[in-house]
PDB file of N, CA and C in Angstrom:
ATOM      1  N   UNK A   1     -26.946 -47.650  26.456  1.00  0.00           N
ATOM      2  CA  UNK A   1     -27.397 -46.524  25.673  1.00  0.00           C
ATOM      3  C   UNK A   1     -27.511 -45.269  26.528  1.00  0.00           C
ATOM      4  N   UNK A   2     -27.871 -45.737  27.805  1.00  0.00           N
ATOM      5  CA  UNK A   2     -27.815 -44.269  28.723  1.00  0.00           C
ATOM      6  C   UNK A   2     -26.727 -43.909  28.767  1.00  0.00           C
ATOM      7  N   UNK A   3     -25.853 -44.899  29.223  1.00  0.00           N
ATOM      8  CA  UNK A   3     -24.384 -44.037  29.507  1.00  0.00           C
ATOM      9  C   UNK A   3     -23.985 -43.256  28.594  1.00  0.00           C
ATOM     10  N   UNK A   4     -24.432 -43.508  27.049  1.00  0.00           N
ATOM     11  CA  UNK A   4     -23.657 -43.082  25.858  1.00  0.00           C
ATOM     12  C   UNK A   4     -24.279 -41.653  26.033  1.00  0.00           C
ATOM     13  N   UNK A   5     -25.231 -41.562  26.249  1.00  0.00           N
ATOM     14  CA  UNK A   5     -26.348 -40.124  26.341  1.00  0.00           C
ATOM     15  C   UNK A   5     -25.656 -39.188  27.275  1.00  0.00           C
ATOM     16  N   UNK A   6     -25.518 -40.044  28.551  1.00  0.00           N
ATOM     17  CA  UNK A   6     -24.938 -38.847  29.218  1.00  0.00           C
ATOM     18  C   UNK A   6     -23.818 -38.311  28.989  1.00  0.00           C
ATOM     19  N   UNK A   7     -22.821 -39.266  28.673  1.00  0.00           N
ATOM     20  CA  UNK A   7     -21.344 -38.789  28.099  1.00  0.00           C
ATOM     21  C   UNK A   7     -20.825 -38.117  27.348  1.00  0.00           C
ATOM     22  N   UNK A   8     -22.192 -37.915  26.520  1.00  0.00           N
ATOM     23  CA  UNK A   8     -22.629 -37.372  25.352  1.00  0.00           C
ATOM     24  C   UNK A   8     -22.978 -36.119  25.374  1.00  0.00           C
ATOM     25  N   UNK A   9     -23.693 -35.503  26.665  1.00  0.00           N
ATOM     26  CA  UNK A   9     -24.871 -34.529  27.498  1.00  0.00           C
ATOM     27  C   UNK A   9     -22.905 -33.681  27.723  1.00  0.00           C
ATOM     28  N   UNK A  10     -22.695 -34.554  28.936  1.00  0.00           N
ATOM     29  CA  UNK A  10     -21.636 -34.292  29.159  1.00  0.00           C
ATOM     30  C   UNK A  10     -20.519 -33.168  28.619  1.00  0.00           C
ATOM     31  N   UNK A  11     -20.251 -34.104  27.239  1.00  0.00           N
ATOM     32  CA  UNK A  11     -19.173 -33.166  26.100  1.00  0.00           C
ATOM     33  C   UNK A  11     -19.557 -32.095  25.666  1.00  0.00           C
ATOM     34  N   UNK A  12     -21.392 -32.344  25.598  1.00  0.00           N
ATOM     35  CA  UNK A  12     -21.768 -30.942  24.647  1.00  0.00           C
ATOM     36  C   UNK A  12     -21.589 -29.892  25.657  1.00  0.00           C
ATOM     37  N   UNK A  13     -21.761 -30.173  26.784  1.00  0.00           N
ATOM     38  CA  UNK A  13     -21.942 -28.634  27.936  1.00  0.00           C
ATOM     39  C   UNK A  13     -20.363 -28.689  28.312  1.00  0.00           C
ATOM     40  N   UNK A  14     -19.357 -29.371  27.765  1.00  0.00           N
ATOM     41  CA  UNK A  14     -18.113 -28.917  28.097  1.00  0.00           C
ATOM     42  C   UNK A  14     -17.517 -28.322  27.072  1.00  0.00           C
ATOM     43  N   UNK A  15     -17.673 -28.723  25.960  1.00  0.00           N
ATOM     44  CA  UNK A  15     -17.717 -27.452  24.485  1.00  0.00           C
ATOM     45  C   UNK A  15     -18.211 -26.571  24.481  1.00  0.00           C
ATOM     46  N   UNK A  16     -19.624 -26.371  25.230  1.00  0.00           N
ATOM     47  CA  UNK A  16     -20.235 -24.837  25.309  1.00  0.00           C
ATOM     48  C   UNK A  16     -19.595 -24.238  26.249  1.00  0.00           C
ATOM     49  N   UNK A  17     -19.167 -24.736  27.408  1.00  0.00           N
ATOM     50  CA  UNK A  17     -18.431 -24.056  28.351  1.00  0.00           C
ATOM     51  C   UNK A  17     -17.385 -23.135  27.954  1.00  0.00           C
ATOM     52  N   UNK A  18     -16.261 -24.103  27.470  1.00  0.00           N
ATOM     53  CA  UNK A  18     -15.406 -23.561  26.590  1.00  0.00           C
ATOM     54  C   UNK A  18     -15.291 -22.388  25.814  1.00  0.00           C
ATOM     55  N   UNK A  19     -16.594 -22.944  25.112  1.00  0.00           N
ATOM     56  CA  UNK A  19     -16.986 -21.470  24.043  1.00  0.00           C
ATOM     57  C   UNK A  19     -17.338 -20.024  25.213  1.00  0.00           C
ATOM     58  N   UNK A  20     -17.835 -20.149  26.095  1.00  0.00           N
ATOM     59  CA  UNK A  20     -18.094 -19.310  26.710  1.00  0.00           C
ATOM     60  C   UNK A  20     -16.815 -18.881  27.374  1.00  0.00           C
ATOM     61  N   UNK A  21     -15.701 -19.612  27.800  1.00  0.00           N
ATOM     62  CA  UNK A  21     -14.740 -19.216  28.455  1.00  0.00           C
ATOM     63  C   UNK A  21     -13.522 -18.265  27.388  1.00  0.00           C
ATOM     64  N   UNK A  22     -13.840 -18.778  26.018  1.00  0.00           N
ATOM     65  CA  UNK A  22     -12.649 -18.012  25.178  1.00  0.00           C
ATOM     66  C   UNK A  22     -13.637 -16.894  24.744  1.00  0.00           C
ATOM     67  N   UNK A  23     -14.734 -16.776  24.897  1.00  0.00           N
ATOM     68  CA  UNK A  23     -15.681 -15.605  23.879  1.00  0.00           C
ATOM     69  C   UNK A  23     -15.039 -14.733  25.219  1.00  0.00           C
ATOM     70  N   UNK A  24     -14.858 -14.995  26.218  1.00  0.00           N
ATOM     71  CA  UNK A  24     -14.892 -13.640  27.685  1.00  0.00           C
ATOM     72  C   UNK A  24     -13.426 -13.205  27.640  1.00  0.00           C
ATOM     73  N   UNK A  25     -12.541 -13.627  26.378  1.00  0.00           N
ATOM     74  CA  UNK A  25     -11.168 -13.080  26.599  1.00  0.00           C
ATOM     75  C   UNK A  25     -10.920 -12.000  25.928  1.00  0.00           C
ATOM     76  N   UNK A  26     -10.363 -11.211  26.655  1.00  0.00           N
ATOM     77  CA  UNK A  26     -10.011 -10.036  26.261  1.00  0.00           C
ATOM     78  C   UNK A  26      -9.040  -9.277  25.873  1.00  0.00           C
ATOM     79  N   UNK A  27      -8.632  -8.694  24.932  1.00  0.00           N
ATOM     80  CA  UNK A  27      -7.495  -8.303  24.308  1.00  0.00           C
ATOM     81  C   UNK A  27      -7.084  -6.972  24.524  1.00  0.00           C
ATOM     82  N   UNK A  28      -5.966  -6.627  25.471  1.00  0.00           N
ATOM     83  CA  UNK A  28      -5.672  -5.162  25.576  1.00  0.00           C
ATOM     84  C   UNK A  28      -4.091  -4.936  25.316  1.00  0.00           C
ATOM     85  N   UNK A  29      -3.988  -4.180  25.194  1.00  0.00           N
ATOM     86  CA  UNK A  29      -2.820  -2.850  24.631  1.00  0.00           C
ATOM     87  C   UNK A  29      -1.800  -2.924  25.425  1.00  0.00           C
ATOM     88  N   UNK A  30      -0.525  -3.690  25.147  1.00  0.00           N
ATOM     89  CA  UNK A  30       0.444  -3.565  26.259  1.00  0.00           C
ATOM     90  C   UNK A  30       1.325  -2.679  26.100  1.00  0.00           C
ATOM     91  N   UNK A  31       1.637  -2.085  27.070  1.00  0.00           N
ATOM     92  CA  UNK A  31       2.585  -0.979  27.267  1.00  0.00           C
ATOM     93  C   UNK A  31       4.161  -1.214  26.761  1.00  0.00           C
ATOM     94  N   UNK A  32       4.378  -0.577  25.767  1.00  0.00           N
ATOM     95  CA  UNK A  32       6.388  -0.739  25.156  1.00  0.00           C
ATOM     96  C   UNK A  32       7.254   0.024  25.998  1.00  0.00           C
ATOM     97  N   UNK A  33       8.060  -0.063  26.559  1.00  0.00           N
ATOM     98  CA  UNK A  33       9.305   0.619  27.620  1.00  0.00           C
ATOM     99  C   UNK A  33       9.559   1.290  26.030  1.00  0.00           C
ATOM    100  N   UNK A  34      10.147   2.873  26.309  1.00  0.00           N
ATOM    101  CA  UNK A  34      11.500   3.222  26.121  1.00  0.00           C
ATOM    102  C   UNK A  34      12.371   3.103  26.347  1.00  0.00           C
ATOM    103  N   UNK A  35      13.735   3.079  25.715  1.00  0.00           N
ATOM    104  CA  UNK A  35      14.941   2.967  25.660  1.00  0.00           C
ATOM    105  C   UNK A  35      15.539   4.457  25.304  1.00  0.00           C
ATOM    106  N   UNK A  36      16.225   5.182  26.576  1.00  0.00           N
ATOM    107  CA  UNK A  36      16.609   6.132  25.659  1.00  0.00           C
ATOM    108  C   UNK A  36      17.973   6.154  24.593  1.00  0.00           C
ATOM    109  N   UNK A  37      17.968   6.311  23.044  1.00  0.00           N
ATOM    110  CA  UNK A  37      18.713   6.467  23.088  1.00  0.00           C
ATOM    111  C   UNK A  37      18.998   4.927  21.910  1.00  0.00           C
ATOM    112  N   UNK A  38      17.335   4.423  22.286  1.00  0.00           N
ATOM    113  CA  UNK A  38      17.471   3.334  21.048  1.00  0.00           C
ATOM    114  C   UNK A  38      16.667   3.810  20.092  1.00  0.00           C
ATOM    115  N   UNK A  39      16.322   2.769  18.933  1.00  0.00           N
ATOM    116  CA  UNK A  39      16.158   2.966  17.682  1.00  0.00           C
ATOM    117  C   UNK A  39      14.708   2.597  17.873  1.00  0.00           C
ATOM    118  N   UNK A  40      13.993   3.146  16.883  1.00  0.00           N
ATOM    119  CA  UNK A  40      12.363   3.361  17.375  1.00  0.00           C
ATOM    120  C   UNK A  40      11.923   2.329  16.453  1.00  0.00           C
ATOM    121  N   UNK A  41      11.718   0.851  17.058  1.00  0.00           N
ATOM    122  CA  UNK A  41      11.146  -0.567  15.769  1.00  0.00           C
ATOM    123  C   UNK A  41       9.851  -0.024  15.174  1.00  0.00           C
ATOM    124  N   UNK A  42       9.294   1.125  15.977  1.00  0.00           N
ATOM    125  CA  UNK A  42       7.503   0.827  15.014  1.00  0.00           C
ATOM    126  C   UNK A  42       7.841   2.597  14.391  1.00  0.00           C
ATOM    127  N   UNK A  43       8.000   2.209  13.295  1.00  0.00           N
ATOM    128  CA  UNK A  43       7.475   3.294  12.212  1.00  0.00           C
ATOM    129  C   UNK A  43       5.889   3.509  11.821  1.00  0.00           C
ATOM    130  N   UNK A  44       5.805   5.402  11.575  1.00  0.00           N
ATOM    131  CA  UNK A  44       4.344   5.143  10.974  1.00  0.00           C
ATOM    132  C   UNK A  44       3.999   5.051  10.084  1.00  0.00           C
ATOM    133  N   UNK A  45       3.549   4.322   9.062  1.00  0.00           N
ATOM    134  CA  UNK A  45       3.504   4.148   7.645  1.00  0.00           C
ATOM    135  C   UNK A  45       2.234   5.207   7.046  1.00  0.00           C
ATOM    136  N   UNK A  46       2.469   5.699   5.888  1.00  0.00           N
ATOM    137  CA  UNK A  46       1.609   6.772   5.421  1.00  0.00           C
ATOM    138  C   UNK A  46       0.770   5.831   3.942  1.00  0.00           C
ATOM    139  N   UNK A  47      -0.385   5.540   4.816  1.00  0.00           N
ATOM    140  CA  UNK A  47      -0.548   4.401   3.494  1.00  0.00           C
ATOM    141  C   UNK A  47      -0.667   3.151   3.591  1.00  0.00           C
ATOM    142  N   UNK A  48      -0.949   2.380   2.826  1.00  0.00           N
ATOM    143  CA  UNK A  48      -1.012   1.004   3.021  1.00  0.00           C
ATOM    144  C   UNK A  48      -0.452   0.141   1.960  1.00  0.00           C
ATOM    145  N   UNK A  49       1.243  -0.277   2.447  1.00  0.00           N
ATOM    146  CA  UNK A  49       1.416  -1.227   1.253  1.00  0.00           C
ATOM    147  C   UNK A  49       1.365  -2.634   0.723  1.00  0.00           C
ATOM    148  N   UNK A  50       0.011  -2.819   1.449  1.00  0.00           N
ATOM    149  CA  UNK A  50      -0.657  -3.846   0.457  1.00  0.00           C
ATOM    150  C   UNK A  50      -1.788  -3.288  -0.541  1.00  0.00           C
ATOM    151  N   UNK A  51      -1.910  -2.408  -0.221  1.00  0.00           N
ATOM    152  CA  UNK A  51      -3.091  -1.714  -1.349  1.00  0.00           C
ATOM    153  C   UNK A  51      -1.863  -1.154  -2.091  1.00  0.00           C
ATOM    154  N   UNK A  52      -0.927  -0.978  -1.873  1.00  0.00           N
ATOM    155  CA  UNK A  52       0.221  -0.097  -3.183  1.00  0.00           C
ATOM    156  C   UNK A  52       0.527  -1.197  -3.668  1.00  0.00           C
ATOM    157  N   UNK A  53       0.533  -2.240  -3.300  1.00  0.00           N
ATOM    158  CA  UNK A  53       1.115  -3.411  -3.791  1.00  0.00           C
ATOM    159  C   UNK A  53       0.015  -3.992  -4.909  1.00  0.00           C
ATOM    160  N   UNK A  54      -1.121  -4.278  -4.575  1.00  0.00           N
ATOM    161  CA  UNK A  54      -2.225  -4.573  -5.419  1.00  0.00           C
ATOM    162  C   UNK A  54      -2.303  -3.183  -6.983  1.00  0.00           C
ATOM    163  N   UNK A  55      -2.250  -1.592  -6.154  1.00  0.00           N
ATOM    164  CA  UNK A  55      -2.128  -1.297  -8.092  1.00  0.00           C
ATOM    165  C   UNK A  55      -0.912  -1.748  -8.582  1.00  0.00           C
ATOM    166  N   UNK A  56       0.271  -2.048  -8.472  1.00  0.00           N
ATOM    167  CA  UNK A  56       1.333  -1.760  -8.757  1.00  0.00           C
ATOM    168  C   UNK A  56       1.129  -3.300  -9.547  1.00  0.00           C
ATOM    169  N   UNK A  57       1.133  -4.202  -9.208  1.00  0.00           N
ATOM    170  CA  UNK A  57       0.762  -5.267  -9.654  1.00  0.00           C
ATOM    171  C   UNK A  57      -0.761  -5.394 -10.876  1.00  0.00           C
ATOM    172  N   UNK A  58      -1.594  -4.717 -10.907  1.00  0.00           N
ATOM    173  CA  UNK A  58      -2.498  -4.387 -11.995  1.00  0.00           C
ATOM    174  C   UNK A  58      -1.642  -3.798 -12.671  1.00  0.00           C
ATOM    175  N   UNK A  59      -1.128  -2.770 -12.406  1.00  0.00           N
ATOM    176  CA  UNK A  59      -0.361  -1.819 -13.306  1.00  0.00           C
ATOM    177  C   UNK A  59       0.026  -2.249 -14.430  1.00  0.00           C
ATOM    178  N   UNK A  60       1.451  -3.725 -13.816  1.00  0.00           N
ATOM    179  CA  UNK A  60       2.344  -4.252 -14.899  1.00  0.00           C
ATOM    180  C   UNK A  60       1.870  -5.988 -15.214  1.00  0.00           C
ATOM    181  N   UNK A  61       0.583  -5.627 -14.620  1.00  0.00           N
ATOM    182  CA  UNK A  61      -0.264  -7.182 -15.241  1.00  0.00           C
ATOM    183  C   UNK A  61       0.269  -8.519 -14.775  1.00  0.00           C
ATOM    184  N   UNK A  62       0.677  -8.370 -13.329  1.00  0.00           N
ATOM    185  CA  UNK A  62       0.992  -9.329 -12.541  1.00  0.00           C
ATOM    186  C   UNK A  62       0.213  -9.678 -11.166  1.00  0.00           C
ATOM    187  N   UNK A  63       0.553 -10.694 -10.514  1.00  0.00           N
ATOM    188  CA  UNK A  63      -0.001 -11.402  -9.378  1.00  0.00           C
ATOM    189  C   UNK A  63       1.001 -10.828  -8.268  1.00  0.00           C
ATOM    190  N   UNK A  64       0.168  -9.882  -6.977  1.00  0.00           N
ATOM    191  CA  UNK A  64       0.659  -9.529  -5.852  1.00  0.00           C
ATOM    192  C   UNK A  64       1.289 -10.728  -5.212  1.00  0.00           C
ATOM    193  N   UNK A  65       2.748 -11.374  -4.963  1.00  0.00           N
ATOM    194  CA  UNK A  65       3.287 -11.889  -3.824  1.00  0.00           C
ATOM    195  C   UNK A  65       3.347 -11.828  -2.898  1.00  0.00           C
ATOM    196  N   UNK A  66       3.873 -10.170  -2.646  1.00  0.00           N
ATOM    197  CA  UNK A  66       4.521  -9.655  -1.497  1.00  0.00           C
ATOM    198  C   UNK A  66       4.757  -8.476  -0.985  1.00  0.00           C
ATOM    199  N   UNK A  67       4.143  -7.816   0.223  1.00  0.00           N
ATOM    200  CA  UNK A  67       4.522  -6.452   0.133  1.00  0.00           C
ATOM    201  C   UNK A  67       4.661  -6.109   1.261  1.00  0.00           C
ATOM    202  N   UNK A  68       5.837  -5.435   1.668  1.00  0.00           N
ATOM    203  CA  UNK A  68       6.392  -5.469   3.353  1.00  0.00           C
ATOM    204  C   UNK A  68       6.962  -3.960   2.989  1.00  0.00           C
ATOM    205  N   UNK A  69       6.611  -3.150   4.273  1.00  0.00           N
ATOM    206  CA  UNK A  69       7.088  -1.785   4.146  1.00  0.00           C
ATOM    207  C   UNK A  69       8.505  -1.629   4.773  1.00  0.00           C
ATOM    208  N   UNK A  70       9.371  -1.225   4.843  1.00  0.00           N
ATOM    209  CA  UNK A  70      11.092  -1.094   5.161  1.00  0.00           C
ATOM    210  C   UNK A  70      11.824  -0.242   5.171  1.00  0.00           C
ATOM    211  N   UNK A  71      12.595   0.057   5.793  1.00  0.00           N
ATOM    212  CA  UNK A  71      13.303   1.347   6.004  1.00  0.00           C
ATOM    213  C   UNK A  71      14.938   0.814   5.114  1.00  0.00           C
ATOM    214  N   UNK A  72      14.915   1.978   4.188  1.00  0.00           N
ATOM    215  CA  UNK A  72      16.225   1.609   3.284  1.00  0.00           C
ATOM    216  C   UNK A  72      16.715   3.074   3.282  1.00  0.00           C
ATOM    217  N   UNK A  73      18.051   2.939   3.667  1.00  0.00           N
ATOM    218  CA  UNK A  73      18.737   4.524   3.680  1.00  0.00           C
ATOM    219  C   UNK A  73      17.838   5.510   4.444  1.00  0.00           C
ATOM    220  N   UNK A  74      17.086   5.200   5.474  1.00  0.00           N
ATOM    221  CA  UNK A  74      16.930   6.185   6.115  1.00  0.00           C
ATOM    222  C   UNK A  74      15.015   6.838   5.983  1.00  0.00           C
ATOM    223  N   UNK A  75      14.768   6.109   5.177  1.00  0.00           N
ATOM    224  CA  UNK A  75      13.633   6.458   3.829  1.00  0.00           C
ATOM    225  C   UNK A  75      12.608   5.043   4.416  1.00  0.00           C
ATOM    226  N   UNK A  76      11.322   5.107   4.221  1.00  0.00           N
ATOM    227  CA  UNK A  76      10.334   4.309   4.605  1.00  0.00           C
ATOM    228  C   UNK A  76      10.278   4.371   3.391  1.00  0.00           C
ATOM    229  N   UNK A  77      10.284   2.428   2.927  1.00  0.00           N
ATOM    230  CA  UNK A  77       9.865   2.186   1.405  1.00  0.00           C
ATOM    231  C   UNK A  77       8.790   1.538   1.662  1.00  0.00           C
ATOM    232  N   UNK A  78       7.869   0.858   0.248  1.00  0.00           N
ATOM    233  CA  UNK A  78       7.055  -0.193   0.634  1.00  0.00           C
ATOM    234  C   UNK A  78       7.937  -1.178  -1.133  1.00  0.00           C
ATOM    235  N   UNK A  79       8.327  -2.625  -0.619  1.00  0.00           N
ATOM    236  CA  UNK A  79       8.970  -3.512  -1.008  1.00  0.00           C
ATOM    237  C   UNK A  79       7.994  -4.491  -1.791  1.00  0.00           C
ATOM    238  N   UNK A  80       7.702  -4.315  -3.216  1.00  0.00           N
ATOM    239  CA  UNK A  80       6.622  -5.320  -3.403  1.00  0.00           C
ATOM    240  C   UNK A  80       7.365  -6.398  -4.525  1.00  0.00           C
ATOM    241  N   UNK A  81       6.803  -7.495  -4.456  1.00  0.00           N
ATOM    242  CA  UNK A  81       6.993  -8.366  -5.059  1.00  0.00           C
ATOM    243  C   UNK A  81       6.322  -8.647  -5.927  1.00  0.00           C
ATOM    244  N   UNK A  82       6.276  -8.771  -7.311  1.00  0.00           N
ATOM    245  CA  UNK A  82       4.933  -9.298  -8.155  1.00  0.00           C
ATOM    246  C   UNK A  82       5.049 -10.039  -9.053  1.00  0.00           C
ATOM    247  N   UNK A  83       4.877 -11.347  -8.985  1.00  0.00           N
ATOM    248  CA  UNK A  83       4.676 -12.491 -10.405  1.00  0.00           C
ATOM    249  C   UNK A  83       3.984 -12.136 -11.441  1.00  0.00           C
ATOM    250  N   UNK A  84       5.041 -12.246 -12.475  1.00  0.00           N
ATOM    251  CA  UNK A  84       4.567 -11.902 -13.826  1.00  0.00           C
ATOM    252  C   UNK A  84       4.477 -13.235 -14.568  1.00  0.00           C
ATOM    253  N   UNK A  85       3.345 -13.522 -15.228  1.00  0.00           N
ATOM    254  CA  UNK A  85       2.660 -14.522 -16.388  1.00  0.00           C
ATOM    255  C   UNK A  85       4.284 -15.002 -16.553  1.00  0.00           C
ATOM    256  N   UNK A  86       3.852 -16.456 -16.911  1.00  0.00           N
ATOM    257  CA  UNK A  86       5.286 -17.002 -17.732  1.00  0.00           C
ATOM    258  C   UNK A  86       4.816 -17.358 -19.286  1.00  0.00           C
ATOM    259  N   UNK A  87       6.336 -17.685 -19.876  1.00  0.00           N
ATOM    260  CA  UNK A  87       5.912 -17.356 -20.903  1.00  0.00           C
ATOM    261  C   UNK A  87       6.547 -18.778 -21.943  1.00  0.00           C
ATOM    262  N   UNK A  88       5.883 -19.362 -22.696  1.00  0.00           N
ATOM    263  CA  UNK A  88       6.263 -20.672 -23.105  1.00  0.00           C
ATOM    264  C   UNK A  88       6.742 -21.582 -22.236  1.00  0.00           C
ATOM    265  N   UNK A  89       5.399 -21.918 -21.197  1.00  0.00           N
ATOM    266  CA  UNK A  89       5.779 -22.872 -20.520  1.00  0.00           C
ATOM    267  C   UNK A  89       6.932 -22.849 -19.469  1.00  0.00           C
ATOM    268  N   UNK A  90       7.382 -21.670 -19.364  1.00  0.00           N
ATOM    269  CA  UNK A  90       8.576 -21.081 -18.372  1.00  0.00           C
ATOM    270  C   UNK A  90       7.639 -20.962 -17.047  1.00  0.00           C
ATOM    271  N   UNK A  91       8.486 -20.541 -15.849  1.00  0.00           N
ATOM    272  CA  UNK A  91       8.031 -20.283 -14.595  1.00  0.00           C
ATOM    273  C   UNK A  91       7.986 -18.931 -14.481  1.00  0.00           C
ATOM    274  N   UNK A  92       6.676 -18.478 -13.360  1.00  0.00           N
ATOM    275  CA  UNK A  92       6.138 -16.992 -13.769  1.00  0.00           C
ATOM    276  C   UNK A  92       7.825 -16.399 -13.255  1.00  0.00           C
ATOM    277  N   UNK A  93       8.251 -15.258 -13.462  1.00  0.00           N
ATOM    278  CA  UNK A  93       8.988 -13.985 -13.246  1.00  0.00           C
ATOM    279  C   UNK A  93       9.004 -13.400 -11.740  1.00  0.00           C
ATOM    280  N   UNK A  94      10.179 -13.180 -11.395  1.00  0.00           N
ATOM    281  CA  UNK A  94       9.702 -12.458 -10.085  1.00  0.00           C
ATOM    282  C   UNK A  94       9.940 -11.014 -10.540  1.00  0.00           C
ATOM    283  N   UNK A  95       9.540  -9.634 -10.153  1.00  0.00           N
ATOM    284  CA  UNK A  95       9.468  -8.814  -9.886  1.00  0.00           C
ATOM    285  C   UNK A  95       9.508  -7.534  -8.935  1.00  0.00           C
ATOM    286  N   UNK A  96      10.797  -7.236  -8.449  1.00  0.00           N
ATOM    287  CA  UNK A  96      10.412  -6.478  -7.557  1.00  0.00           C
ATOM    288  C   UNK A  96      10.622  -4.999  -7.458  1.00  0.00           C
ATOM    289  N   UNK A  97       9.427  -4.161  -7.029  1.00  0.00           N
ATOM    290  CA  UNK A  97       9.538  -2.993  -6.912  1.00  0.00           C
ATOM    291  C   UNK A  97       9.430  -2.534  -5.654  1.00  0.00           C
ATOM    292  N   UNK A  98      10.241  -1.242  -5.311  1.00  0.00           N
ATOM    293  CA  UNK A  98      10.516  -0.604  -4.081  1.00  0.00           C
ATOM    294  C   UNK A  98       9.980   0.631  -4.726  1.00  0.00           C
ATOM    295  N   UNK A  99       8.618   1.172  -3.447  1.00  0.00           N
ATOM    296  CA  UNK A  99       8.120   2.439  -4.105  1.00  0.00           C
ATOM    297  C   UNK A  99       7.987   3.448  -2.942  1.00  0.00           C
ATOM    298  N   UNK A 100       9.016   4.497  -2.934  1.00  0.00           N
ATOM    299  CA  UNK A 100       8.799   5.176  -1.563  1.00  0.00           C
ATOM    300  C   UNK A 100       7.225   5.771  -0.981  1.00  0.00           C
ATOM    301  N   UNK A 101       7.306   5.752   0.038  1.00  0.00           N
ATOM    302  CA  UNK A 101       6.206   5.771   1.096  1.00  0.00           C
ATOM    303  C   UNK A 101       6.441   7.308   1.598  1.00  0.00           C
ATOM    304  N   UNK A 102       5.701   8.312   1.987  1.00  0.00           N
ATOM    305  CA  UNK A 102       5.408   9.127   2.680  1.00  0.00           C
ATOM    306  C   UNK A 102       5.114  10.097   2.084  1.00  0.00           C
TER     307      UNK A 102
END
């Protein structure tokens, strides 16, 4: 019964340890190289299209899927997806609207 105690003593102060070793990690900002001359991956989005995605989906009385912002022709869109109710036992509808951003 002792041994079980200590082994026991043991695990708990190596789980707290633990906890103490991931609470002290720290998350910082890494630096992106330029390229001159390449194509710039992080756009700034004006907005948030998951909140455009949520009215847009009240709007036409559907369930938000999906909403990813995208560059089409040159143009920052936001790409939403929205399930619409089915209807006699059918499978819901997909829906998608592209609603420009900026």
């Amino acid at each position: 019964m002792t041994q079980f105690r200590t082994l026991l003593r043991k695990a708990t102060i190596g789980i707290s340890m633990a906890g103490v070793f991931a609470s002290s990690v720290v998350a910082a900002p890494l630096a992106v190289p330029s390229v001159p001359g390449a194509p710039n991956l992080v756009v700034p989005v004006s907005g948030d299209c998951y909140a455009i995605g949520m009215q847009q989906a009240a709007q036409v009385g559907g369930q938000l899927a999906r909403a990813t912002p995208e560059v089409r022709g040159g143009q920052q869109v936001c790409v939403i997806v929205v399930l619409m109710p089915a209807r006699d036992g059918q499978r819901p509808r997909r829906n998608e609207i592209v609603v420009p951003m900026g």
